[in-house]
PDB file of N, CA and C in Angstrom:
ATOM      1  N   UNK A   1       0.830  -1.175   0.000  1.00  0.00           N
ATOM      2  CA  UNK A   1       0.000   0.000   0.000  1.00  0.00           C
ATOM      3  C   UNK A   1       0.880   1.246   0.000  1.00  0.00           C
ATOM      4  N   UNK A   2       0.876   1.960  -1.350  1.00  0.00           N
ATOM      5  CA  UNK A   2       2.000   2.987  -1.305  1.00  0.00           C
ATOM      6  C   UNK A   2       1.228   4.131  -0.687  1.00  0.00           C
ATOM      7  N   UNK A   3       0.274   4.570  -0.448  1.00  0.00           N
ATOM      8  CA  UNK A   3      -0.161   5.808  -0.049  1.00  0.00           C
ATOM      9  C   UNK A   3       0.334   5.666   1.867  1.00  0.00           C
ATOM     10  N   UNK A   4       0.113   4.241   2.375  1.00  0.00           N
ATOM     11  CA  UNK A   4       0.612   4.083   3.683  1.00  0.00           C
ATOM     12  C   UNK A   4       1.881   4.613   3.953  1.00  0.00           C
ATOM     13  N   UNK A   5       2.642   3.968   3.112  1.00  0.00           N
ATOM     14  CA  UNK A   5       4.136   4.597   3.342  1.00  0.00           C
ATOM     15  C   UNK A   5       4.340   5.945   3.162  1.00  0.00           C
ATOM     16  N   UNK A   6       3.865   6.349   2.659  1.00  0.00           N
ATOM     17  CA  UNK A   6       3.765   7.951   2.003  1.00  0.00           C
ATOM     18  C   UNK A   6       3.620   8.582   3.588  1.00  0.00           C
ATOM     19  N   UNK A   7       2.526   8.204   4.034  1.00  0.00           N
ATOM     20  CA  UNK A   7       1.680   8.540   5.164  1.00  0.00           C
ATOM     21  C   UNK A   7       2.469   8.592   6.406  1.00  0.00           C
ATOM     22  N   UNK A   8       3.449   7.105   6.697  1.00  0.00           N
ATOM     23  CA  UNK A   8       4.562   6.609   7.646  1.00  0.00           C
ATOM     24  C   UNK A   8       5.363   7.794   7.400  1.00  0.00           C
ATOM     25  N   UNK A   9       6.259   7.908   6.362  1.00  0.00           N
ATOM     26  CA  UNK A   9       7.198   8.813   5.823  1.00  0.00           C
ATOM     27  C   UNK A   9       6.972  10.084   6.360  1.00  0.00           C
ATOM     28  N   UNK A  10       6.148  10.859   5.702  1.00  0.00           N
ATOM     29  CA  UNK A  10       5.950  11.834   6.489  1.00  0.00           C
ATOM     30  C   UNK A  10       5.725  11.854   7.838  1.00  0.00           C
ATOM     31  N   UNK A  11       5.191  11.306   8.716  1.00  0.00           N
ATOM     32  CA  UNK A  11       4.814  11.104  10.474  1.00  0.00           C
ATOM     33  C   UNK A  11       6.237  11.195  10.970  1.00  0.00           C
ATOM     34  N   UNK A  12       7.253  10.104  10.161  1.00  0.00           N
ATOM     35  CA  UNK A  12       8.608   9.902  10.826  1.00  0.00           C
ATOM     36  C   UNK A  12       9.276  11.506  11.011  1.00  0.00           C
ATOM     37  N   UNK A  13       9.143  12.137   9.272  1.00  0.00           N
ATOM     38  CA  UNK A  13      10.220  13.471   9.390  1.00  0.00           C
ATOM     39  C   UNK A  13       8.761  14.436  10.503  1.00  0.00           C
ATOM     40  N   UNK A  14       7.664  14.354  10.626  1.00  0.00           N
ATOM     41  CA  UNK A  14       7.146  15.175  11.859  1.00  0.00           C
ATOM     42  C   UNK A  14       7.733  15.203  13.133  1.00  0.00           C
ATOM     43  N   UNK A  15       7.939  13.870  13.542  1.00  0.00           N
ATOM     44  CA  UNK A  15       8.617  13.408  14.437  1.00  0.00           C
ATOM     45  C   UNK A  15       9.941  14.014  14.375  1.00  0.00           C
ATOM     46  N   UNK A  16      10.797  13.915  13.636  1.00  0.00           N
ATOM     47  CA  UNK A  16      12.106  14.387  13.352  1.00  0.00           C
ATOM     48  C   UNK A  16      12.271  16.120  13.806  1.00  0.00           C
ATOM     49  N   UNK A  17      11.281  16.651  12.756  1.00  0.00           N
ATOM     50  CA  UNK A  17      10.928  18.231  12.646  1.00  0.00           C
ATOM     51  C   UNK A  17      10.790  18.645  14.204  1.00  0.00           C
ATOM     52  N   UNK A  18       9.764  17.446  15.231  1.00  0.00           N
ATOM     53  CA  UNK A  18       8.819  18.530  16.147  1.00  0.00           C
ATOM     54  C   UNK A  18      10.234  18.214  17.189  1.00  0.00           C
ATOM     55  N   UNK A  19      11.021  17.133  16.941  1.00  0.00           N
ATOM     56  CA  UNK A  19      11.862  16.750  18.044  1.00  0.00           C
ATOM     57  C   UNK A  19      13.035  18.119  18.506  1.00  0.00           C
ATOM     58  N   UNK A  20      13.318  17.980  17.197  1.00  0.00           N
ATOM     59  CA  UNK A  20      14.047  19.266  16.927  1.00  0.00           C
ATOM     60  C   UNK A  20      13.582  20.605  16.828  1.00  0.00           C
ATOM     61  N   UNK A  21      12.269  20.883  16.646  1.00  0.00           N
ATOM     62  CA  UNK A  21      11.767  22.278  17.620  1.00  0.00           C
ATOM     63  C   UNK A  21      12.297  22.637  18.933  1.00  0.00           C
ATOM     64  N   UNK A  22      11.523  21.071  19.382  1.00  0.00           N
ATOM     65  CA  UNK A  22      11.647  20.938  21.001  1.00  0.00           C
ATOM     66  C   UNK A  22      13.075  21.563  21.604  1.00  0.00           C
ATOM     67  N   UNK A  23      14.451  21.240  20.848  1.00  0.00           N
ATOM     68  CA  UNK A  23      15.597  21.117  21.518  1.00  0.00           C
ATOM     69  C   UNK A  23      15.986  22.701  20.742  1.00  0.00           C
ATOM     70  N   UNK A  24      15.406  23.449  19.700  1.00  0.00           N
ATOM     71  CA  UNK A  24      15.878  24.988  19.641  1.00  0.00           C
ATOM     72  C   UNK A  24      15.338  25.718  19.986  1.00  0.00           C
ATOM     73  N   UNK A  25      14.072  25.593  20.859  1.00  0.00           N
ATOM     74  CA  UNK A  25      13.467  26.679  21.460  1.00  0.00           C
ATOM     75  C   UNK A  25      13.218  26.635  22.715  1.00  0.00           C
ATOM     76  N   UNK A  26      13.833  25.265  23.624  1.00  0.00           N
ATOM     77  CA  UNK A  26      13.525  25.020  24.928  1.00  0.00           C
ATOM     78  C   UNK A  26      15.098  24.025  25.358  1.00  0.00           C
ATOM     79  N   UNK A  27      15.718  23.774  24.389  1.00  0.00           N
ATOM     80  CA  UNK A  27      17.132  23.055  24.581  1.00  0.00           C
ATOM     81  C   UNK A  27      16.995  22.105  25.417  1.00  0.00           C
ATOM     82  N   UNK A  28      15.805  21.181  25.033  1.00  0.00           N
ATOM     83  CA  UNK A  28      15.560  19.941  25.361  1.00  0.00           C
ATOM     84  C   UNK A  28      16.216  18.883  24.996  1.00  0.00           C
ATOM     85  N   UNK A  29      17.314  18.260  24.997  1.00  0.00           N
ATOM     86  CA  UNK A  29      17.823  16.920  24.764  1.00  0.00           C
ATOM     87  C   UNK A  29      17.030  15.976  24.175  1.00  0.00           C
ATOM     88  N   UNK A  30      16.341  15.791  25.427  1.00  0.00           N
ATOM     89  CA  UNK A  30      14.917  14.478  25.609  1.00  0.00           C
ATOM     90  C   UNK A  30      14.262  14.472  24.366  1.00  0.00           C
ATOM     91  N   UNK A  31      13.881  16.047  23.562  1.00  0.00           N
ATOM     92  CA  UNK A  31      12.725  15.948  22.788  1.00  0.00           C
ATOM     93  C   UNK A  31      13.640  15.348  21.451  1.00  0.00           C
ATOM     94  N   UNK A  32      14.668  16.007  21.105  1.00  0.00           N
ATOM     95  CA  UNK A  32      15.497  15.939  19.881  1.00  0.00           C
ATOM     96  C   UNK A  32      15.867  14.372  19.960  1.00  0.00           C
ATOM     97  N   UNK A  33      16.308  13.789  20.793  1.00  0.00           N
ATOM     98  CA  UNK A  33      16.885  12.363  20.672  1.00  0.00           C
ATOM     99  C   UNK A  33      15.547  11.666  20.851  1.00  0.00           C
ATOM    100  N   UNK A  34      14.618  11.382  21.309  1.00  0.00           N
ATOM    101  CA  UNK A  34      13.029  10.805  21.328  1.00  0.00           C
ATOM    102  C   UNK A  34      12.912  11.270  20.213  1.00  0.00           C
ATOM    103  N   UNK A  35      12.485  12.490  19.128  1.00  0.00           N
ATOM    104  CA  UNK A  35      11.714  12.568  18.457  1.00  0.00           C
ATOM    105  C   UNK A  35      12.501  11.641  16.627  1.00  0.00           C
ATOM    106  N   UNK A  36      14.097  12.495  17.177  1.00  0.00           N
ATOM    107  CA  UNK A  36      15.106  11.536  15.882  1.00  0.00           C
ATOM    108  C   UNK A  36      14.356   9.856  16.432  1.00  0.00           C
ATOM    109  N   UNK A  37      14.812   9.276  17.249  1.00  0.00           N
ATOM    110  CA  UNK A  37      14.746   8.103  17.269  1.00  0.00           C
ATOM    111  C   UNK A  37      13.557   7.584  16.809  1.00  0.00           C
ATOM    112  N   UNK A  38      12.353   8.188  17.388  1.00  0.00           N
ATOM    113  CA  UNK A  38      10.774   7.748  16.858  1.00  0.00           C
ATOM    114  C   UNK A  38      10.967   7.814  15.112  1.00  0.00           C
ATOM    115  N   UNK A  39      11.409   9.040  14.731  1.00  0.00           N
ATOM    116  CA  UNK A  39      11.522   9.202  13.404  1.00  0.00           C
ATOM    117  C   UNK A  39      12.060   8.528  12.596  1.00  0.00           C
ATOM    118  N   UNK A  40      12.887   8.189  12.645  1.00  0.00           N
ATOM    119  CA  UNK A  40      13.814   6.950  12.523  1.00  0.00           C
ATOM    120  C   UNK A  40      13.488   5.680  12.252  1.00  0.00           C
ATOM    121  N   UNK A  41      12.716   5.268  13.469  1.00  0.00           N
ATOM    122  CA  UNK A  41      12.592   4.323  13.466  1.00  0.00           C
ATOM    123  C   UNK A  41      11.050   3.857  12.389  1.00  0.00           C
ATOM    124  N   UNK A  42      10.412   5.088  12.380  1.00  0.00           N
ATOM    125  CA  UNK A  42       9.276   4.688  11.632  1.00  0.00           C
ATOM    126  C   UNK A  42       9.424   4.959  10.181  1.00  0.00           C
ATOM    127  N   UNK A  43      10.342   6.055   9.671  1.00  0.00           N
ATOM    128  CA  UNK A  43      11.089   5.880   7.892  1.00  0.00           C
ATOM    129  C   UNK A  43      11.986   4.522   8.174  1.00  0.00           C
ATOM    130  N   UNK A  44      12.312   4.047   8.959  1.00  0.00           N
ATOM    131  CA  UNK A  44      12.755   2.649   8.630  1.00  0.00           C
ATOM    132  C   UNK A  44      11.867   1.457   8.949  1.00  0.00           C
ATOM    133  N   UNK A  45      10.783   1.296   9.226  1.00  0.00           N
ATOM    134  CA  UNK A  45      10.104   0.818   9.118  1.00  0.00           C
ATOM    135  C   UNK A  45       9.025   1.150   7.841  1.00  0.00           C
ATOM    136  N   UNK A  46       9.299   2.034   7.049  1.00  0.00           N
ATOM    137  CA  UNK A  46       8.868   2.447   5.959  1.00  0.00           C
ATOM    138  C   UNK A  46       9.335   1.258   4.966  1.00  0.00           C
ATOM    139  N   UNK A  47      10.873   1.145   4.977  1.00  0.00           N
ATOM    140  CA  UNK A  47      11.975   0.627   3.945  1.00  0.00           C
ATOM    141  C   UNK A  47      11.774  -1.008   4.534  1.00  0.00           C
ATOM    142  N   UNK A  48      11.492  -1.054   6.013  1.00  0.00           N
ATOM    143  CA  UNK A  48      11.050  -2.712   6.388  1.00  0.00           C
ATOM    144  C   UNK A  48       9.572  -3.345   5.885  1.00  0.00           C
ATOM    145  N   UNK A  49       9.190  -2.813   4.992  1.00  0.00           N
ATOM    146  CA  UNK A  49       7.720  -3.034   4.139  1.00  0.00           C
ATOM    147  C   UNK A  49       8.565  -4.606   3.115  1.00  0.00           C
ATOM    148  N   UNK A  50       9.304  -4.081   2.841  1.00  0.00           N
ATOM    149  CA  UNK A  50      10.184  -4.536   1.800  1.00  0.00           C
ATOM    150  C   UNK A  50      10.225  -5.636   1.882  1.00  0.00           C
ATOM    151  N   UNK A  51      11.062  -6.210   3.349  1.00  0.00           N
ATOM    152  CA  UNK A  51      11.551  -7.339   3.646  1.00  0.00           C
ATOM    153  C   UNK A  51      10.307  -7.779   4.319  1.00  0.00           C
ATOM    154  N   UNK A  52       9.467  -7.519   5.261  1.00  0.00           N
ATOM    155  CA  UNK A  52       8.802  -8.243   6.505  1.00  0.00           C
ATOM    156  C   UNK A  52       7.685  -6.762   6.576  1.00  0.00           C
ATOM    157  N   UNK A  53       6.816  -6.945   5.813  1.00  0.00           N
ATOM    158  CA  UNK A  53       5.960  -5.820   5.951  1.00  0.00           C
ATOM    159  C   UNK A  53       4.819  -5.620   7.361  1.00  0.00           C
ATOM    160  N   UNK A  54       4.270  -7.189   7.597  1.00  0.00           N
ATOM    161  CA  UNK A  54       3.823  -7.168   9.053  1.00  0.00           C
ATOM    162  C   UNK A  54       4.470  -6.549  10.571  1.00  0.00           C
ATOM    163  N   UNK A  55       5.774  -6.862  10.316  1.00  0.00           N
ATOM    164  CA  UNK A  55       6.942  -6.332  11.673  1.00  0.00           C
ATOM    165  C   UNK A  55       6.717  -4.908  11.076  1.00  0.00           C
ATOM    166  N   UNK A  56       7.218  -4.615   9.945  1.00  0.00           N
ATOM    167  CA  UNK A  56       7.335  -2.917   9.776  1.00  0.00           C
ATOM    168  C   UNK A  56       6.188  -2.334  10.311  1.00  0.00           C
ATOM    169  N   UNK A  57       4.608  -2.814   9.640  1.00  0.00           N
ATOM    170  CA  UNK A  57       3.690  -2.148  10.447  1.00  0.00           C
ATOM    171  C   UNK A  57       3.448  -2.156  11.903  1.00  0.00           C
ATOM    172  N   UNK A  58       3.657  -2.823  12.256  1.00  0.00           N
ATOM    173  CA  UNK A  58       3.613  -3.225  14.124  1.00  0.00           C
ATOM    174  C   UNK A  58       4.891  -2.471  14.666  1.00  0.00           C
ATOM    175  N   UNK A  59       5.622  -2.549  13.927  1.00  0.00           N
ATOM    176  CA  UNK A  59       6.814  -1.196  14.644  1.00  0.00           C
ATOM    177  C   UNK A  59       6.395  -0.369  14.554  1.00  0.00           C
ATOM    178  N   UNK A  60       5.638   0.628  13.443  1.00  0.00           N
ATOM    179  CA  UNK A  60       4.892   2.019  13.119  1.00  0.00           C
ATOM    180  C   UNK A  60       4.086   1.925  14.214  1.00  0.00           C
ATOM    181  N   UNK A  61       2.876   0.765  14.391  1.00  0.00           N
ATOM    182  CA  UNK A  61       2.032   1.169  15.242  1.00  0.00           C
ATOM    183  C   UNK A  61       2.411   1.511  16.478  1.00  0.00           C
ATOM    184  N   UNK A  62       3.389   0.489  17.618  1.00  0.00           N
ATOM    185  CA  UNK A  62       4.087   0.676  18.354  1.00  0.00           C
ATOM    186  C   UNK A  62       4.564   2.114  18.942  1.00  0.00           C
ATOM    187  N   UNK A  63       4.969   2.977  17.966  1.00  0.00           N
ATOM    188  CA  UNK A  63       5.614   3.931  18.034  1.00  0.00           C
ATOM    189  C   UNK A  63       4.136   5.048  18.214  1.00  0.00           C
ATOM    190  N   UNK A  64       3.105   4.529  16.967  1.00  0.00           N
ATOM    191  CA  UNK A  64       2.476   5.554  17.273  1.00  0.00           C
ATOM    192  C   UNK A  64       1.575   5.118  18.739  1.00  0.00           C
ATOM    193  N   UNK A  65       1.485   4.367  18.942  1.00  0.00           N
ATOM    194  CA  UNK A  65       0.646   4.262  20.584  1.00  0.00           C
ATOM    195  C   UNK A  65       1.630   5.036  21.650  1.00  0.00           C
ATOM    196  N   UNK A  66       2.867   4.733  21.511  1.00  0.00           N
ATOM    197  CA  UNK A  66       3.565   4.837  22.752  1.00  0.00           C
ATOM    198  C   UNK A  66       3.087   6.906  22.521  1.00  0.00           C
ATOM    199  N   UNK A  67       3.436   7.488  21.103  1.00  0.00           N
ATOM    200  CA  UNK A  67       3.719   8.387  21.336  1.00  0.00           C
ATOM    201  C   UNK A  67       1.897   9.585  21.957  1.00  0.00           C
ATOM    202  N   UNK A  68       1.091   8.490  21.213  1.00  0.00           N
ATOM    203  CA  UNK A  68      -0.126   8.479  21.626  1.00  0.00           C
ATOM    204  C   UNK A  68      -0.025   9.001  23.414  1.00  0.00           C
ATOM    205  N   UNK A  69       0.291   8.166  23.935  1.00  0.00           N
ATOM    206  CA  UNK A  69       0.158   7.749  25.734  1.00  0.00           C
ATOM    207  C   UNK A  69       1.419   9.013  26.069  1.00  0.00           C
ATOM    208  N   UNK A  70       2.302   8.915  25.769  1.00  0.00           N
ATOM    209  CA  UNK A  70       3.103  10.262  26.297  1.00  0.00           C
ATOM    210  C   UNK A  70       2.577  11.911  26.123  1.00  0.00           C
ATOM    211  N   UNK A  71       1.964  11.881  25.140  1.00  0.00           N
ATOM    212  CA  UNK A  71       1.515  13.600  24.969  1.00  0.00           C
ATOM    213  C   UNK A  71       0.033  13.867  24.946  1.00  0.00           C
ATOM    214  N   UNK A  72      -0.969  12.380  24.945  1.00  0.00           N
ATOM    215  CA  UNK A  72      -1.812  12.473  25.470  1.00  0.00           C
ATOM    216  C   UNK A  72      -2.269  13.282  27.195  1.00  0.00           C
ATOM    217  N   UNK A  73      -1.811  12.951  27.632  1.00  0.00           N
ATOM    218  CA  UNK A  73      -2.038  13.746  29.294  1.00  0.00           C
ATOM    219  C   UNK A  73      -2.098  15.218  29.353  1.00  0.00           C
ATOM    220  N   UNK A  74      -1.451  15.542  28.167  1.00  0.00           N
ATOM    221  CA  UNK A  74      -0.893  17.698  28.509  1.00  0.00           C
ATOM    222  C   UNK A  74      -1.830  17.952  27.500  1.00  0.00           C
ATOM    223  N   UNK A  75      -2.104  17.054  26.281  1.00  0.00           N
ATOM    224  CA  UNK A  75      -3.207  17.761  25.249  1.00  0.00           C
ATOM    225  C   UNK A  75      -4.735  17.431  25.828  1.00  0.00           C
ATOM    226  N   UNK A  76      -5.186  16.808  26.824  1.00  0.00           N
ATOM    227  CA  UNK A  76      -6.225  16.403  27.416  1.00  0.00           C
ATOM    228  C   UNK A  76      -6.685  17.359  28.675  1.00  0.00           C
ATOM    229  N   UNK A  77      -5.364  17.269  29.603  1.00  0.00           N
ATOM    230  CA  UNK A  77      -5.458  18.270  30.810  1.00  0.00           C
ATOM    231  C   UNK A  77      -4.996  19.419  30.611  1.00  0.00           C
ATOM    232  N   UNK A  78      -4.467  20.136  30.353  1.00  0.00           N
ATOM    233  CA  UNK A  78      -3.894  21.389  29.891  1.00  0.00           C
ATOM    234  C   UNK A  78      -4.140  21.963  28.236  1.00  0.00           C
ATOM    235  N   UNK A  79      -4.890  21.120  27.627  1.00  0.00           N
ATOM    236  CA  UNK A  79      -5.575  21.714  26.260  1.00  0.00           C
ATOM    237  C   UNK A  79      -4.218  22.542  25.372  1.00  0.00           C
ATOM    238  N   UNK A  80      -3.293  21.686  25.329  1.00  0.00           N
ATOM    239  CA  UNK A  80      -1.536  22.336  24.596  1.00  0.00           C
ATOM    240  C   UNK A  80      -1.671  21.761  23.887  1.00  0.00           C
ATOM    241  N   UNK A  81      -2.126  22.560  22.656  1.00  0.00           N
ATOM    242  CA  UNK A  81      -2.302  22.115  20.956  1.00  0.00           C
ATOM    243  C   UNK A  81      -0.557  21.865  20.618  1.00  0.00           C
ATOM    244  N   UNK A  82       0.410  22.694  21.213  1.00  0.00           N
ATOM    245  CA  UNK A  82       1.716  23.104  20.379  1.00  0.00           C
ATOM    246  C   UNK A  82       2.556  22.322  21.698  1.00  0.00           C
ATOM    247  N   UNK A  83       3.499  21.616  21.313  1.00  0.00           N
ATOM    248  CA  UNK A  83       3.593  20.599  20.418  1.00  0.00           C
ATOM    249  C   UNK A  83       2.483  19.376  21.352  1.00  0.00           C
ATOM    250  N   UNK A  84       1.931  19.338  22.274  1.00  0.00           N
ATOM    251  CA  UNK A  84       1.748  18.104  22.254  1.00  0.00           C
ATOM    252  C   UNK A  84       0.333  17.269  21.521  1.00  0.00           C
ATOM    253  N   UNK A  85      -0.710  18.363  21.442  1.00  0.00           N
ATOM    254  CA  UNK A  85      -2.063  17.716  20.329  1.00  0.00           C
ATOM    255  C   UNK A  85      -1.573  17.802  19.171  1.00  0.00           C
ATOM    256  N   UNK A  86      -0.634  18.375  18.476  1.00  0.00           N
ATOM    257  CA  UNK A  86      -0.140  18.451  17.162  1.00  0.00           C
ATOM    258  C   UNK A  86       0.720  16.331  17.419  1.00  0.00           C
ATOM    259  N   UNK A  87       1.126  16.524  17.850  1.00  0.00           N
ATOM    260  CA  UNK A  87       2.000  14.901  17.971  1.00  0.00           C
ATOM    261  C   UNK A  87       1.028  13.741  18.551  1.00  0.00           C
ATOM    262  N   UNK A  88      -0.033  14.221  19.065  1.00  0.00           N
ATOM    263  CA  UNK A  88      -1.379  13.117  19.757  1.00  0.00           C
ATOM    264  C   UNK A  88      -2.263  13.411  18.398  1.00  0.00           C
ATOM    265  N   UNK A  89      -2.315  13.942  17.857  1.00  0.00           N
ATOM    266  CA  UNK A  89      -3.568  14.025  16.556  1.00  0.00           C
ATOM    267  C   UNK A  89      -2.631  13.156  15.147  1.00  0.00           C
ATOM    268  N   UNK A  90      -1.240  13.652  14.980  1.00  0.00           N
ATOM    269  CA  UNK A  90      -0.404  12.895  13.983  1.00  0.00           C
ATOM    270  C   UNK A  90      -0.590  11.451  14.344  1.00  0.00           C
ATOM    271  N   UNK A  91      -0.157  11.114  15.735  1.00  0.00           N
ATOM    272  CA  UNK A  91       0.002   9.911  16.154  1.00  0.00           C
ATOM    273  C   UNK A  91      -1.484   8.682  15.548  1.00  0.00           C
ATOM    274  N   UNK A  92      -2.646   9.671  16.725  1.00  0.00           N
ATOM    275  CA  UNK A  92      -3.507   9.092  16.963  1.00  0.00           C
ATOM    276  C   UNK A  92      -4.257   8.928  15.019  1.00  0.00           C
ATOM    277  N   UNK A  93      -4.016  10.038  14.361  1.00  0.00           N
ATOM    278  CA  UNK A  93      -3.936   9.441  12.667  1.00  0.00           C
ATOM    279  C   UNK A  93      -3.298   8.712  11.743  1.00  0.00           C
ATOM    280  N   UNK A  94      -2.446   8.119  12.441  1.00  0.00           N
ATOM    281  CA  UNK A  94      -1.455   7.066  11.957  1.00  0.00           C
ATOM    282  C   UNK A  94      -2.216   6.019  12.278  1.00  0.00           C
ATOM    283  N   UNK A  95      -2.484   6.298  13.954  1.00  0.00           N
ATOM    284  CA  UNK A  95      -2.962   4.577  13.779  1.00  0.00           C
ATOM    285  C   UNK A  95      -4.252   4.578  13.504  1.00  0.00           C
ATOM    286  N   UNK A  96      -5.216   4.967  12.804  1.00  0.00           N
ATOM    287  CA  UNK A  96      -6.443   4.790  12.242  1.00  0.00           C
ATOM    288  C   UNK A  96      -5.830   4.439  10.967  1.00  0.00           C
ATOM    289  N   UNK A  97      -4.808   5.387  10.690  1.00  0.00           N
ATOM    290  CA  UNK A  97      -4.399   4.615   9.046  1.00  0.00           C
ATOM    291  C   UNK A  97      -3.630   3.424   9.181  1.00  0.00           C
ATOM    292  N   UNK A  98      -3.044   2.560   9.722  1.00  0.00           N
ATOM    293  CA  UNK A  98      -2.622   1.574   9.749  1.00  0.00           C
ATOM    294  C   UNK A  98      -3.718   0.343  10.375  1.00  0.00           C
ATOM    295  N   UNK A  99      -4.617   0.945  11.017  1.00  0.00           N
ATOM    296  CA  UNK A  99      -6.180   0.022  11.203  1.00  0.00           C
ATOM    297  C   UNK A  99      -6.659   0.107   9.755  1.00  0.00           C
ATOM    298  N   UNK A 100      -6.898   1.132   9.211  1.00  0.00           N
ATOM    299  CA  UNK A 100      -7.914   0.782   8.338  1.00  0.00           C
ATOM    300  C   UNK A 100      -6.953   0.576   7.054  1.00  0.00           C
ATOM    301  N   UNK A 101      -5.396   0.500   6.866  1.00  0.00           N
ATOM    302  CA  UNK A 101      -4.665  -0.464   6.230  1.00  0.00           C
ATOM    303  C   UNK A 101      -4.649  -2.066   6.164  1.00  0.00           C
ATOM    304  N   UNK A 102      -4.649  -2.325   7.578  1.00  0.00           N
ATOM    305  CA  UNK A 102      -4.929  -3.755   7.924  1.00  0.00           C
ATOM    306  C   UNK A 102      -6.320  -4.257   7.213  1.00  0.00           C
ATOM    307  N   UNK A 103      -7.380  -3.240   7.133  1.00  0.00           N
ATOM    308  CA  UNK A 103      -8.995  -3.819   6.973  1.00  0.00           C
ATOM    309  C   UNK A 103      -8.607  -4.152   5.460  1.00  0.00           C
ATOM    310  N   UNK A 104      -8.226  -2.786   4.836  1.00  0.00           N
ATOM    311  CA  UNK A 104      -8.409  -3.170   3.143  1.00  0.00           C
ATOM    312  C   UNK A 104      -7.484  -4.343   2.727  1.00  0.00           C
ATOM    313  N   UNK A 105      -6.353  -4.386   3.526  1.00  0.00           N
ATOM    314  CA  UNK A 105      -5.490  -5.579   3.360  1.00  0.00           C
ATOM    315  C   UNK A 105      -6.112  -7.151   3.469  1.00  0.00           C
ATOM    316  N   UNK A 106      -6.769  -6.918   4.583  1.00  0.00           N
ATOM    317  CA  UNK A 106      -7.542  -8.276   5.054  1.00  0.00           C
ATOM    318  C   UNK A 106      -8.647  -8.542   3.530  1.00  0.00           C
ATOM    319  N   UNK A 107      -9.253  -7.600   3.278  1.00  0.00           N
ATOM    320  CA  UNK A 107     -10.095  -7.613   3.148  1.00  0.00           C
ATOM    321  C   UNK A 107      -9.347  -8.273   1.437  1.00  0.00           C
ATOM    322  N   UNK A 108      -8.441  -7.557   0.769  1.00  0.00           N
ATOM    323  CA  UNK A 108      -7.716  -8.079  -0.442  1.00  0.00           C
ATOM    324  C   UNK A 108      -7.435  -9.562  -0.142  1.00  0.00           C
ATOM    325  N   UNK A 109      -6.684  -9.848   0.763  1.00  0.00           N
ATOM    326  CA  UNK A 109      -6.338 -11.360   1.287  1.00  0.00           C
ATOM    327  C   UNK A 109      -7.308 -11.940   0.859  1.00  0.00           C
ATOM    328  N   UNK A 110      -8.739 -11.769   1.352  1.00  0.00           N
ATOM    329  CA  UNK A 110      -9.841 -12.833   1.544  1.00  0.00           C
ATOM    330  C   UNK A 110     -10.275 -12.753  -0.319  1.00  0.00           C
ATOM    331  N   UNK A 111     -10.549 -11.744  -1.007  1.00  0.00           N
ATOM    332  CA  UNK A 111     -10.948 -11.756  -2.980  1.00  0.00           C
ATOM    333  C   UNK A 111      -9.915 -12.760  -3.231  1.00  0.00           C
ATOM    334  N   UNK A 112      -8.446 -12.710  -2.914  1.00  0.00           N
ATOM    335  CA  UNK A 112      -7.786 -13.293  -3.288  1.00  0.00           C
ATOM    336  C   UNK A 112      -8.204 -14.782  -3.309  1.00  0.00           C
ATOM    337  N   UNK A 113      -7.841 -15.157  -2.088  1.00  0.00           N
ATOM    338  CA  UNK A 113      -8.155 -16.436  -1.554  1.00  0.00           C
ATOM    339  C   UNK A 113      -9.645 -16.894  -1.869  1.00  0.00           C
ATOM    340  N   UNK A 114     -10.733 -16.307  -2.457  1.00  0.00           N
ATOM    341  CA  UNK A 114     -11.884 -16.848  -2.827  1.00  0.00           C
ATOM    342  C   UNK A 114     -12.247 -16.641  -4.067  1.00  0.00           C
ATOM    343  N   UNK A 115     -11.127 -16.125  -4.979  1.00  0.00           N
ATOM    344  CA  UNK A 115     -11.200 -15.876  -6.528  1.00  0.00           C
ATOM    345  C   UNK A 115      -9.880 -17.176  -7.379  1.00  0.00           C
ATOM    346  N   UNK A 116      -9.319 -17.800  -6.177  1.00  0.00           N
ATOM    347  CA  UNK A 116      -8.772 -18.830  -6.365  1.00  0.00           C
ATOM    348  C   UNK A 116      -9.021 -20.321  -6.644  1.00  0.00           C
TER     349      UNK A 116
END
């Protein structure tokens, strides 16, 4: 599904982008090395489609739950669109797109398997 990756791709360099906000306008460490690493890890899980496309997606999702549960709390209780509902709305739209990746996928699997 190339529009998924498209989708991954970009989330990763958000991740990348917001990490590195974080560390030039507040000289956060934490945010720049968390946000590279998340980023990272999900454009390479972009390129792990390739080899093992199930692990690649379950690493994406992974990443987006965790990042879900960390910036969830300040965009919920404290209503902080910048950065943390901007990174809980990316997140939390990743993984609807990788749910409803899985559906159309499933759903190809099964034409397949009954047009056989």
């Amino acid at each position: 599904m190339p529009w998924l990756n498209v989708v991954l791709f970009l989330y990763g360099l958000l991740n990348i982008v917001m990490g590195s906000l974080g560390y030039v306008e507040k000289g956060s460490i934490p945010s720049i090395v968390s946000g590279c690493l998340a980023g990272l890890i999900v454009i390479g899980s972009v390129f792990g489609t390739k080899v093992n496309p199930r692990a690649a997606r379950i690493t994406a999702l992974v990443i987006a739950v965790l990042l879900m549960g960390r910036f969830a709390p300040k965009t919920f209780s404290q209503h902080k669109i910048y950065p943390d509902g901007i990174e809980f709305i990316s997140s939390l739209l990743v993984f609807a797109c990788l749910l409803g990746g899985h559906v159309i996928g499933m759903k190809q699997r099964k034409q397949r398997e009954g047009s056989v």
